[in-house]
N, C-alpha and C. Protein backbone atom coordinates (compact mmCIF):
# COMPACT_ATOMS: atom_id res chain seq x y z
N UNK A 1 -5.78 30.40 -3.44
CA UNK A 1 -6.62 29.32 -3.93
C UNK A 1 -7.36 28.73 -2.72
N UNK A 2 -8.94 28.58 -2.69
CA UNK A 2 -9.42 27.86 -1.60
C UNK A 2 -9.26 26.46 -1.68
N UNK A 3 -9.58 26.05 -0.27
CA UNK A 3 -9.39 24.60 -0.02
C UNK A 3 -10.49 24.16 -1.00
N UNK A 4 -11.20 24.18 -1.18
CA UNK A 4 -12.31 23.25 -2.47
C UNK A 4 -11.56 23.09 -3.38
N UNK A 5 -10.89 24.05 -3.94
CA UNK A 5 -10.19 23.76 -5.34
C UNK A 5 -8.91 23.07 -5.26
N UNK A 6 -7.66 22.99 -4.24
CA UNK A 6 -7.29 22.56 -4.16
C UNK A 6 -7.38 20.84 -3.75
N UNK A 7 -8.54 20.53 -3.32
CA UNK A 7 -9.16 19.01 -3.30
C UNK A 7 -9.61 18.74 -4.41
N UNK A 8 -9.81 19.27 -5.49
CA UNK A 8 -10.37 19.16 -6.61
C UNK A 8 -8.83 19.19 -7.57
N UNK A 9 -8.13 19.39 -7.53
CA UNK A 9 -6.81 19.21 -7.89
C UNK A 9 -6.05 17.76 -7.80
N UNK A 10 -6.21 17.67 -6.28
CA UNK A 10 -5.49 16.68 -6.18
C UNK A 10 -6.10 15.44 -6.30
N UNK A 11 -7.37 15.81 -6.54
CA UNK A 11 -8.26 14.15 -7.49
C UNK A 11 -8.37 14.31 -8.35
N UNK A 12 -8.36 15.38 -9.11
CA UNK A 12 -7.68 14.96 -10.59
C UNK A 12 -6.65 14.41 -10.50
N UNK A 13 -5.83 14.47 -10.21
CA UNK A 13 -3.75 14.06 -9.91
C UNK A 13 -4.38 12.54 -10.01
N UNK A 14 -5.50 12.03 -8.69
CA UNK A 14 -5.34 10.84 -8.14
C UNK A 14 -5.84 10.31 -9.68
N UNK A 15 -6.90 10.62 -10.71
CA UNK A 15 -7.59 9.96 -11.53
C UNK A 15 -6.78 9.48 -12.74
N UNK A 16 -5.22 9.88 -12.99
CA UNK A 16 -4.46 9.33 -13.32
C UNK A 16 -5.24 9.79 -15.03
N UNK A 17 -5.54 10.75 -15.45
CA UNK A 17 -6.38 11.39 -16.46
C UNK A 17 -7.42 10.82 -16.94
N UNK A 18 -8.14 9.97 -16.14
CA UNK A 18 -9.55 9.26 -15.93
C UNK A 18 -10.76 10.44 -15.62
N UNK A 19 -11.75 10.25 -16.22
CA UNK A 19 -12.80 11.45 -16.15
C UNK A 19 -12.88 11.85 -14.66
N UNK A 20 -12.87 12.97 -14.31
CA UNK A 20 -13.45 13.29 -12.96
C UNK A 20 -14.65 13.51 -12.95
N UNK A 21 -15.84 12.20 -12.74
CA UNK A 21 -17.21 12.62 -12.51
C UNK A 21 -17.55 13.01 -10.56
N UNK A 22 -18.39 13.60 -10.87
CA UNK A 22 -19.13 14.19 -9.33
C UNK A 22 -19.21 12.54 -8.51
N UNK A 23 -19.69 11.85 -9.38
CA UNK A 23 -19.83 10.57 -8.45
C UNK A 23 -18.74 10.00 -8.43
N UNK A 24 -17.92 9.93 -8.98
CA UNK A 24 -16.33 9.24 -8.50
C UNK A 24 -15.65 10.07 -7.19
N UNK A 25 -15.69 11.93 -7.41
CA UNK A 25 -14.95 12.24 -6.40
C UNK A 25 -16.11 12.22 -5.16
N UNK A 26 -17.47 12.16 -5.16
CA UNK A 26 -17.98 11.83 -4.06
C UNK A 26 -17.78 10.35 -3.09
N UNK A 27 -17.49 9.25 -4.07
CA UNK A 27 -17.08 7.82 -3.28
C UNK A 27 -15.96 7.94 -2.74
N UNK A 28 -15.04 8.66 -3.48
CA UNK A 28 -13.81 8.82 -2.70
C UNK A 28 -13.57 9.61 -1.74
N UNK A 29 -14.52 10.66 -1.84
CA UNK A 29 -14.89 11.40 -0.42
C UNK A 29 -15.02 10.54 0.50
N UNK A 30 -16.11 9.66 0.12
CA UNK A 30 -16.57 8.61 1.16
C UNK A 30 -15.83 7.71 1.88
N UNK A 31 -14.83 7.23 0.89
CA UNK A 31 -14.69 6.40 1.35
C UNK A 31 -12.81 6.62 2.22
N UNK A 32 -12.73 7.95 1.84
CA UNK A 32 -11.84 8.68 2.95
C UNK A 32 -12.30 9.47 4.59
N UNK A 33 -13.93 9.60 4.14
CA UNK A 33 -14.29 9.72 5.61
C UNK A 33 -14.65 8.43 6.36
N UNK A 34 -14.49 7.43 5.80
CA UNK A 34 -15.03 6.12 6.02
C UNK A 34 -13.86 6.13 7.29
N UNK A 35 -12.78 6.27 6.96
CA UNK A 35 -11.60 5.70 8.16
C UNK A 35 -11.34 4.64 8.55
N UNK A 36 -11.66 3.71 7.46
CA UNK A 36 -11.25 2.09 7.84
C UNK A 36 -11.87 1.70 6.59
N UNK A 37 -12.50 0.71 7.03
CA UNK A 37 -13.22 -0.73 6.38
C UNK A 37 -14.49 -0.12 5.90
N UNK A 38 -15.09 -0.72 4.59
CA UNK A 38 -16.35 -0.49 4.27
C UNK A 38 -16.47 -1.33 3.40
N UNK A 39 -17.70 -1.81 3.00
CA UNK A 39 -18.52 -2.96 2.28
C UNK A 39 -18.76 -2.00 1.13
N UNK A 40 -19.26 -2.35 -0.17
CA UNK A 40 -19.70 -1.47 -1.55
C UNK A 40 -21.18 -1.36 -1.28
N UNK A 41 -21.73 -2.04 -0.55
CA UNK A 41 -23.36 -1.48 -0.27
C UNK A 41 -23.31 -0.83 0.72
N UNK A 42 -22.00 -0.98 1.83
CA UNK A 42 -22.42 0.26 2.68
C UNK A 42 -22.11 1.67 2.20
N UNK A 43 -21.05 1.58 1.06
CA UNK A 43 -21.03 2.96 0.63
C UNK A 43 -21.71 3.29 -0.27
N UNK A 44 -22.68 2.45 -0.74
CA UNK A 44 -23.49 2.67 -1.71
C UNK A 44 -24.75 3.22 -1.01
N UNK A 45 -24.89 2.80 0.08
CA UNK A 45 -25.67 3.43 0.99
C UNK A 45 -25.45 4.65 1.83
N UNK A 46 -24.24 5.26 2.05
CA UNK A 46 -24.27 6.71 2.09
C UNK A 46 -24.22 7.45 0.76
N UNK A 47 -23.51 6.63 -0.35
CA UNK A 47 -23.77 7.56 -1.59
C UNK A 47 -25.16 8.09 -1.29
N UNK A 48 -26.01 6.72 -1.73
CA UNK A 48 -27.40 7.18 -1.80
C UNK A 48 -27.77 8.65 -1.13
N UNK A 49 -27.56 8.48 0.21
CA UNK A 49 -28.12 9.71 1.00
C UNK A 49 -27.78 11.15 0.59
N UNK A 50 -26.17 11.36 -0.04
CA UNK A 50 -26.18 12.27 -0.59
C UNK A 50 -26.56 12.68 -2.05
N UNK A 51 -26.10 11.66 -2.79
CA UNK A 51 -26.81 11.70 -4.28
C UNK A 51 -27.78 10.69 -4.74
N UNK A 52 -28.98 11.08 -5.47
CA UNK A 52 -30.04 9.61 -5.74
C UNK A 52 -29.86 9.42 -7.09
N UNK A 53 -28.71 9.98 -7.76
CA UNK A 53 -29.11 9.27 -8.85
C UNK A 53 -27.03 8.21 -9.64
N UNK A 54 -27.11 7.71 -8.32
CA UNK A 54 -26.35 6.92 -7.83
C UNK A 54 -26.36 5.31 -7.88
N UNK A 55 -26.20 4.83 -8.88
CA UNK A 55 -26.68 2.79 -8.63
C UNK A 55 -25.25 1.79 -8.12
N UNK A 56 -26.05 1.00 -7.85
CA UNK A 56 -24.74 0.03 -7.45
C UNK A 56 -23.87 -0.41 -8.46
N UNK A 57 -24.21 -0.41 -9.10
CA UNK A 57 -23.08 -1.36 -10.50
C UNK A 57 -21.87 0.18 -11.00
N UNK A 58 -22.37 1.45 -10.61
CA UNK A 58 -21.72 2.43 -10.38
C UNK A 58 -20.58 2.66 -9.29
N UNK A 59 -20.92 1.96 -8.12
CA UNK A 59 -20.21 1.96 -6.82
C UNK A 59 -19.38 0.91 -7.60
N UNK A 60 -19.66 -0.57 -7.39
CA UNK A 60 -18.82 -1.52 -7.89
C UNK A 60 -17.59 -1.05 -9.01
N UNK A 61 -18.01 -0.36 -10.27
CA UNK A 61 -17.23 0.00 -11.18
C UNK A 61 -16.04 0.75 -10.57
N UNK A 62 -16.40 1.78 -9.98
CA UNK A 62 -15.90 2.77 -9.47
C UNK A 62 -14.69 2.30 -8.22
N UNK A 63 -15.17 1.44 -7.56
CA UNK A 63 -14.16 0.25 -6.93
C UNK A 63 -13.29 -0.10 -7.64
N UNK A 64 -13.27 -0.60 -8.74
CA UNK A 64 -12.61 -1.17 -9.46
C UNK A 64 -11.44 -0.27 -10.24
N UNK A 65 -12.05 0.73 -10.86
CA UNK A 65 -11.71 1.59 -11.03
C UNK A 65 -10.07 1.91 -9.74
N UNK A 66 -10.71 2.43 -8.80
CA UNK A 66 -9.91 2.52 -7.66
C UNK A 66 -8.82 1.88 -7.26
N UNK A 67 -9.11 0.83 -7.21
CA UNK A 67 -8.32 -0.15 -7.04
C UNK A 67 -7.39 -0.85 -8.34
N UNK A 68 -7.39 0.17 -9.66
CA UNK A 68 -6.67 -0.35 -10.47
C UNK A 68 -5.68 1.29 -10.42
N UNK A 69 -6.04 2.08 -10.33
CA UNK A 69 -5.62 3.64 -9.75
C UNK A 69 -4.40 3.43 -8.70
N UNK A 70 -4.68 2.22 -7.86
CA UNK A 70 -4.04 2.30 -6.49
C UNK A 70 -4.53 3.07 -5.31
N UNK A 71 -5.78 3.40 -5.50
CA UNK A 71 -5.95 4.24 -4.60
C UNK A 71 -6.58 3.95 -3.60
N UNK A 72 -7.19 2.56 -3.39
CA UNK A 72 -7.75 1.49 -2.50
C UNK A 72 -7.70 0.74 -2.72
N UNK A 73 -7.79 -0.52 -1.16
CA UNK A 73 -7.00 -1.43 -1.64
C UNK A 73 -8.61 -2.52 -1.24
N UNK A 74 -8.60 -3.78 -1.86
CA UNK A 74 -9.82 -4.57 -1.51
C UNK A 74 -9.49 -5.69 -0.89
N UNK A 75 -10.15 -5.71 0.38
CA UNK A 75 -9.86 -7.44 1.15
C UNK A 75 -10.90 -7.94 0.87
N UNK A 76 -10.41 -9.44 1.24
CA UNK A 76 -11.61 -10.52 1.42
C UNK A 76 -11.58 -10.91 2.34
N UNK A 77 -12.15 -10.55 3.65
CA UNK A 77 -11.90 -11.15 4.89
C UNK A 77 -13.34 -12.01 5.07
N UNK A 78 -12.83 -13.02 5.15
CA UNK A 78 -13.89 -13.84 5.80
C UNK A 78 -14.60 -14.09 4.25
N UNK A 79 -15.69 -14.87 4.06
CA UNK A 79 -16.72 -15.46 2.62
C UNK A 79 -17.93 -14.47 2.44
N UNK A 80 -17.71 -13.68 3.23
CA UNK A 80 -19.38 -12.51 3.88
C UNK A 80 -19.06 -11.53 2.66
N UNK A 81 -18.02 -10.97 2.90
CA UNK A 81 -17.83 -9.57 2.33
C UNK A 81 -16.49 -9.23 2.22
N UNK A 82 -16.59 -8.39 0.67
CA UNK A 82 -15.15 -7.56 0.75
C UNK A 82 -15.61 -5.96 1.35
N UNK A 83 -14.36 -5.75 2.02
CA UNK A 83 -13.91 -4.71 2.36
C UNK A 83 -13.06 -3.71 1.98
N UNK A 84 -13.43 -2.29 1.57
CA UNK A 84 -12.33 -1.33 0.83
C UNK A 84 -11.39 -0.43 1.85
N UNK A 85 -10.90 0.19 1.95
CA UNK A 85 -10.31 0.59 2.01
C UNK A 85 -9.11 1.90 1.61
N UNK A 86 -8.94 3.08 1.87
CA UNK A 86 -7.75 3.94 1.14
C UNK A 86 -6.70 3.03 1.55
N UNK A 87 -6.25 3.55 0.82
CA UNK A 87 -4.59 2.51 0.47
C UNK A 87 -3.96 3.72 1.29
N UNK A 88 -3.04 3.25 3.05
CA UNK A 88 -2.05 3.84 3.48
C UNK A 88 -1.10 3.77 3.28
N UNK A 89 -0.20 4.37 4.22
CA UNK A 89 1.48 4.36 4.13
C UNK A 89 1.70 3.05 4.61
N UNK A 90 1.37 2.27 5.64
CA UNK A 90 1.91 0.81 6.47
C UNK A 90 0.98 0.17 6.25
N UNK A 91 1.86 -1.46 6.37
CA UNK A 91 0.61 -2.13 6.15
C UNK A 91 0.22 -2.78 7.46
N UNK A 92 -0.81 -3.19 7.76
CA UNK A 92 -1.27 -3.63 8.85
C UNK A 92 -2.28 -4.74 8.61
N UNK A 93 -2.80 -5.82 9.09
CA UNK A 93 -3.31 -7.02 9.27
C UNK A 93 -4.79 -6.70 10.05
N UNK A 94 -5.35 -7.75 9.91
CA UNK A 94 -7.10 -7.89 10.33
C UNK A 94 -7.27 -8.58 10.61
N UNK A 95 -8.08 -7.96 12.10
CA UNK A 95 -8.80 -9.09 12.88
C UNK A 95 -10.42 -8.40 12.88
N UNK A 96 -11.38 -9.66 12.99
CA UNK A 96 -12.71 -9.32 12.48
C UNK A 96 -14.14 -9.97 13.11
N UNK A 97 -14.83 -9.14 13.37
CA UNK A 97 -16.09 -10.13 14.61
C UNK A 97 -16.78 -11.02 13.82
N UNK A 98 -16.50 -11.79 14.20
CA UNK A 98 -17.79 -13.21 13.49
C UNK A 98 -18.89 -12.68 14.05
N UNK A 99 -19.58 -12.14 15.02
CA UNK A 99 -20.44 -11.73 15.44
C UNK A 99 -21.16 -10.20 14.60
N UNK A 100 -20.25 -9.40 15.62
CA UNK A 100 -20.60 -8.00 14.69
C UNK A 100 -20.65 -7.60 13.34
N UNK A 101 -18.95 -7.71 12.59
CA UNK A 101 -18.89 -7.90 11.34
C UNK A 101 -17.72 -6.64 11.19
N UNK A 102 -17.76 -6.19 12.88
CA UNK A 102 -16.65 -5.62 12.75
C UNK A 102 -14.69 -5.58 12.20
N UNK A 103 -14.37 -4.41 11.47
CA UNK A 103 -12.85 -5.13 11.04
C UNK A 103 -11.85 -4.22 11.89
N UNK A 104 -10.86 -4.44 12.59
CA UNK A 104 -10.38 -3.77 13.31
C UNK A 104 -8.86 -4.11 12.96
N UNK A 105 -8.33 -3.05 12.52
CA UNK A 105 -6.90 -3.37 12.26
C UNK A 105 -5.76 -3.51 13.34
N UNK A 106 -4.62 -4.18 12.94
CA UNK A 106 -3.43 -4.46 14.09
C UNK A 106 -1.95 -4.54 12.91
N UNK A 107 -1.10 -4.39 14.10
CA UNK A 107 0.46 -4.44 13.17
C UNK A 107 1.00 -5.21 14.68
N UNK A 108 2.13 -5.94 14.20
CA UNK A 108 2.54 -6.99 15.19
C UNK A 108 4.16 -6.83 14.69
N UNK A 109 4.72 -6.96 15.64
CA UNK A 109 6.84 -6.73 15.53
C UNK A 109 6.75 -8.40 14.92
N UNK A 110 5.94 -9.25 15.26
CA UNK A 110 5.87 -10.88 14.94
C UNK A 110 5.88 -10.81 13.45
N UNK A 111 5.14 -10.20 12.87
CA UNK A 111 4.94 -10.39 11.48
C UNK A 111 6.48 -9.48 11.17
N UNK A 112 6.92 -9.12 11.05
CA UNK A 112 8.21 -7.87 11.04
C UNK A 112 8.97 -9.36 10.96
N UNK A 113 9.04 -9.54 11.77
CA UNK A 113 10.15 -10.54 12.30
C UNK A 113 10.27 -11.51 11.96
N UNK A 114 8.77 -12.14 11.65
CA UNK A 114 9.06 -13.04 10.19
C UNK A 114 9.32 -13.06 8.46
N UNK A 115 8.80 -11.82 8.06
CA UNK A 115 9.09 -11.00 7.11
C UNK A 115 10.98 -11.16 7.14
N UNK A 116 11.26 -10.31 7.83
CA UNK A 116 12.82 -10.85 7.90
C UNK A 116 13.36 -12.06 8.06
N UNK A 117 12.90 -12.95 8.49
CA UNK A 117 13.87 -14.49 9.01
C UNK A 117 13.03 -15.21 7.80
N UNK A 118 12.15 -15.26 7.23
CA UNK A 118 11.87 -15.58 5.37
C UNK A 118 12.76 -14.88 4.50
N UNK A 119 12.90 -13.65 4.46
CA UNK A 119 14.30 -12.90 3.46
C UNK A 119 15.53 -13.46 4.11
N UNK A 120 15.93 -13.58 5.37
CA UNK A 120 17.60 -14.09 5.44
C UNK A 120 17.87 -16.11 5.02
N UNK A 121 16.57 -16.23 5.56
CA UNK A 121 17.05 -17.81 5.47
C UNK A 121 16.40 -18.57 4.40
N UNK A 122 15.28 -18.10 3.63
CA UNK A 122 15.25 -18.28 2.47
C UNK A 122 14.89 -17.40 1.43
N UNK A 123 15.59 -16.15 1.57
CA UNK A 123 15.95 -15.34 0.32
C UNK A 123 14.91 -15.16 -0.39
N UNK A 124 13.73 -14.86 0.19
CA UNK A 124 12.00 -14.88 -0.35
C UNK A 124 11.67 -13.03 0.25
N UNK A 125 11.54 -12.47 -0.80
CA UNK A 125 10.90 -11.15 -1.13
C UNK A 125 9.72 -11.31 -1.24
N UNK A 126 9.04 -10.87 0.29
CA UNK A 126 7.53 -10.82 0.06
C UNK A 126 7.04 -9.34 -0.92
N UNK A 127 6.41 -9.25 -1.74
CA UNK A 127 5.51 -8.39 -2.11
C UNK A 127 4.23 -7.92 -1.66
N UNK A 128 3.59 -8.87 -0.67
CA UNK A 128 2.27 -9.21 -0.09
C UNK A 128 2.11 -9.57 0.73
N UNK A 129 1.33 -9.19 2.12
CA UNK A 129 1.51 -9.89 3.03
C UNK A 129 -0.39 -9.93 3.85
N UNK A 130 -1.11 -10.63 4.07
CA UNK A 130 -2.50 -10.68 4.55
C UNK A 130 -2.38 -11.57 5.77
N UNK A 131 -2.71 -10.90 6.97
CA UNK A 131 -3.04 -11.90 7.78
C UNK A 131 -4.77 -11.40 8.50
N UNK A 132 -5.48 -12.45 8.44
CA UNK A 132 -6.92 -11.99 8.80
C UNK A 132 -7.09 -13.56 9.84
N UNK A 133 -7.82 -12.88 11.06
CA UNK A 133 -7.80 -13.58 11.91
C UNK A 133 -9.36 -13.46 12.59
N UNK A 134 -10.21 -14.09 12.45
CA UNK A 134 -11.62 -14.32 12.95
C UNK A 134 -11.60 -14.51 14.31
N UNK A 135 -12.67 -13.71 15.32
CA UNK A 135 -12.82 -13.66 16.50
C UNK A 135 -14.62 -13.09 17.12
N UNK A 136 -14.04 -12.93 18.28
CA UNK A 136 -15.05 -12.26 18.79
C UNK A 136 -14.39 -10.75 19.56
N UNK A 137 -15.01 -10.00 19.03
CA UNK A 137 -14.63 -8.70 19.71
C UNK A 137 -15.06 -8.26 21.65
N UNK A 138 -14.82 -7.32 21.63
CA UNK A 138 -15.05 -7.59 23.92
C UNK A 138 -16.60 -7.33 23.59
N UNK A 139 -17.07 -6.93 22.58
CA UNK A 139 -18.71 -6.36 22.97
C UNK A 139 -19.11 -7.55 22.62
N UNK A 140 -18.73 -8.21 21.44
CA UNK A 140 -19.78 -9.48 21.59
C UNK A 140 -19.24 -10.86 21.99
N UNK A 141 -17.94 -10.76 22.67
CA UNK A 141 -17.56 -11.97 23.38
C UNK A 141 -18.62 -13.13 24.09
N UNK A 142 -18.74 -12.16 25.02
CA UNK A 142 -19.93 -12.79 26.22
C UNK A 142 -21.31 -13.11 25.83
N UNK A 143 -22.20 -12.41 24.66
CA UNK A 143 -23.11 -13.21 24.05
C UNK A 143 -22.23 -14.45 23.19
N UNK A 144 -21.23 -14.54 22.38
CA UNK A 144 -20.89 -15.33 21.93
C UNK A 144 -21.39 -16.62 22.89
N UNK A 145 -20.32 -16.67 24.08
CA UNK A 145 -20.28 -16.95 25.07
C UNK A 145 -21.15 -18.12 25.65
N UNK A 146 -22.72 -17.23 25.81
CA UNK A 146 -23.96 -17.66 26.25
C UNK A 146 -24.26 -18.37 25.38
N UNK A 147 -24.38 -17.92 23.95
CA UNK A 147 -24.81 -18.95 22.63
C UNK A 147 -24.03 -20.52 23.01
N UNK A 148 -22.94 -20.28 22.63
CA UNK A 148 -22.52 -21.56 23.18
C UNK A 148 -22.48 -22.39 24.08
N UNK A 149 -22.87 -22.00 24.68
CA UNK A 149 -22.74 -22.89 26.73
C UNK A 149 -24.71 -22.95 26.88
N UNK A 150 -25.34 -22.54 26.31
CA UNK A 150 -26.74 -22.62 26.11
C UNK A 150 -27.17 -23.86 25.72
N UNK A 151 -26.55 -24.61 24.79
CA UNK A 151 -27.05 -26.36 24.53
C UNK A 151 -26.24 -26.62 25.14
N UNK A 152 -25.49 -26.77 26.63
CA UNK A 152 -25.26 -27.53 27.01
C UNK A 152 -23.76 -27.95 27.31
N UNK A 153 -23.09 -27.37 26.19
CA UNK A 153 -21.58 -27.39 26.33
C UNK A 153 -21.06 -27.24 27.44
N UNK A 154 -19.70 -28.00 27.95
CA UNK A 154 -19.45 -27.78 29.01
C UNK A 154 -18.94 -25.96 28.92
N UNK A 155 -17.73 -26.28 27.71
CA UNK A 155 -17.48 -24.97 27.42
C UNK A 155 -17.52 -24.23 26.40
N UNK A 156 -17.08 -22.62 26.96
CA UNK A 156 -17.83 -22.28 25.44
C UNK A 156 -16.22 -21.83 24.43
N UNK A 157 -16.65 -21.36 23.37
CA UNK A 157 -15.51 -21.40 22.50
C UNK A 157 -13.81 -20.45 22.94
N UNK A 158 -14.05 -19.72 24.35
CA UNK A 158 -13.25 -18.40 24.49
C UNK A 158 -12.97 -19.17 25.68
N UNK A 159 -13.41 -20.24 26.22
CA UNK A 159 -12.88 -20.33 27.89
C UNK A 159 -11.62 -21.18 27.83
């Protein structure tokens, strides 16, 4: 059996006996070569490039879709934009450029460690856990930087 068909297998499996259209297993193409974070217009914007007869309220559905599947998961980081995601094995936390718009993931033994000392000392089973933390990344630190110390400030928001 070639590898095409066997990817074509195992998204049927994923569609949970939900139609397999060309444009569903193409977003999910997408949004497995994506390798992180993506916005629904940015993948609506490589859809586009490969297929044009592709609309947004299609992407959106199809999100939704997904994410009732389990098969991605949707943040809200920050009031700007949600972000999708394939749903991994671990979970891991976000930090995100106020500047760029970049999302860059992290896992911390801190969060571990509170996760546990909430289950021993008050017997609380998290199911969920989000931590999103707004910053400036190293590329746009230093314009940050200038913006701020530009009217005048003594200092700027990072010193």
């Amino acid at each position: 059996m070639n590898m095409r068909m066997r990817n074509i297998r195992k998204n049927i499996h994923a569609f949970s006996g939900r139609s397999v259209t060309a444009q569903r297993q193409l977003l999910l193409s997408l949004l497995k070569k994506a390798g992180g974070h993506i916005t629904a217009k940015e993948l609506y914007k490589r859809a586009s490039m490969k297929k044009e007869s592709i609309s947004m309220a299609t992407v959106y559905r199809t999100l939704q879709l997904f994410k009732e599947l389990g098969l991605v998961e949707e943040r809200r980081l920050g009031q700007v934009y949600c972000y999708y995601e394939v749903k991994g094995p671990t979970d891991h936390q976000h930090l995100v450029c106020r500047s760029c718009g970049q999302v860059m993931d992290f896992e911390s033994p801190l969060i571990d460690k509170l996760v546990k000392e909430l289950k021993q000392k008050r017997g609380f089973s998290l199911t969920k856990i989000e931590v999103y933390m707004e910053g400036y990344c190293q590329r746009c630190r230093k314009e940050a930087y200038k913006i701020a110390t530009a009217g005048g400030a003594s200092k700027g928001p990072l010193e």
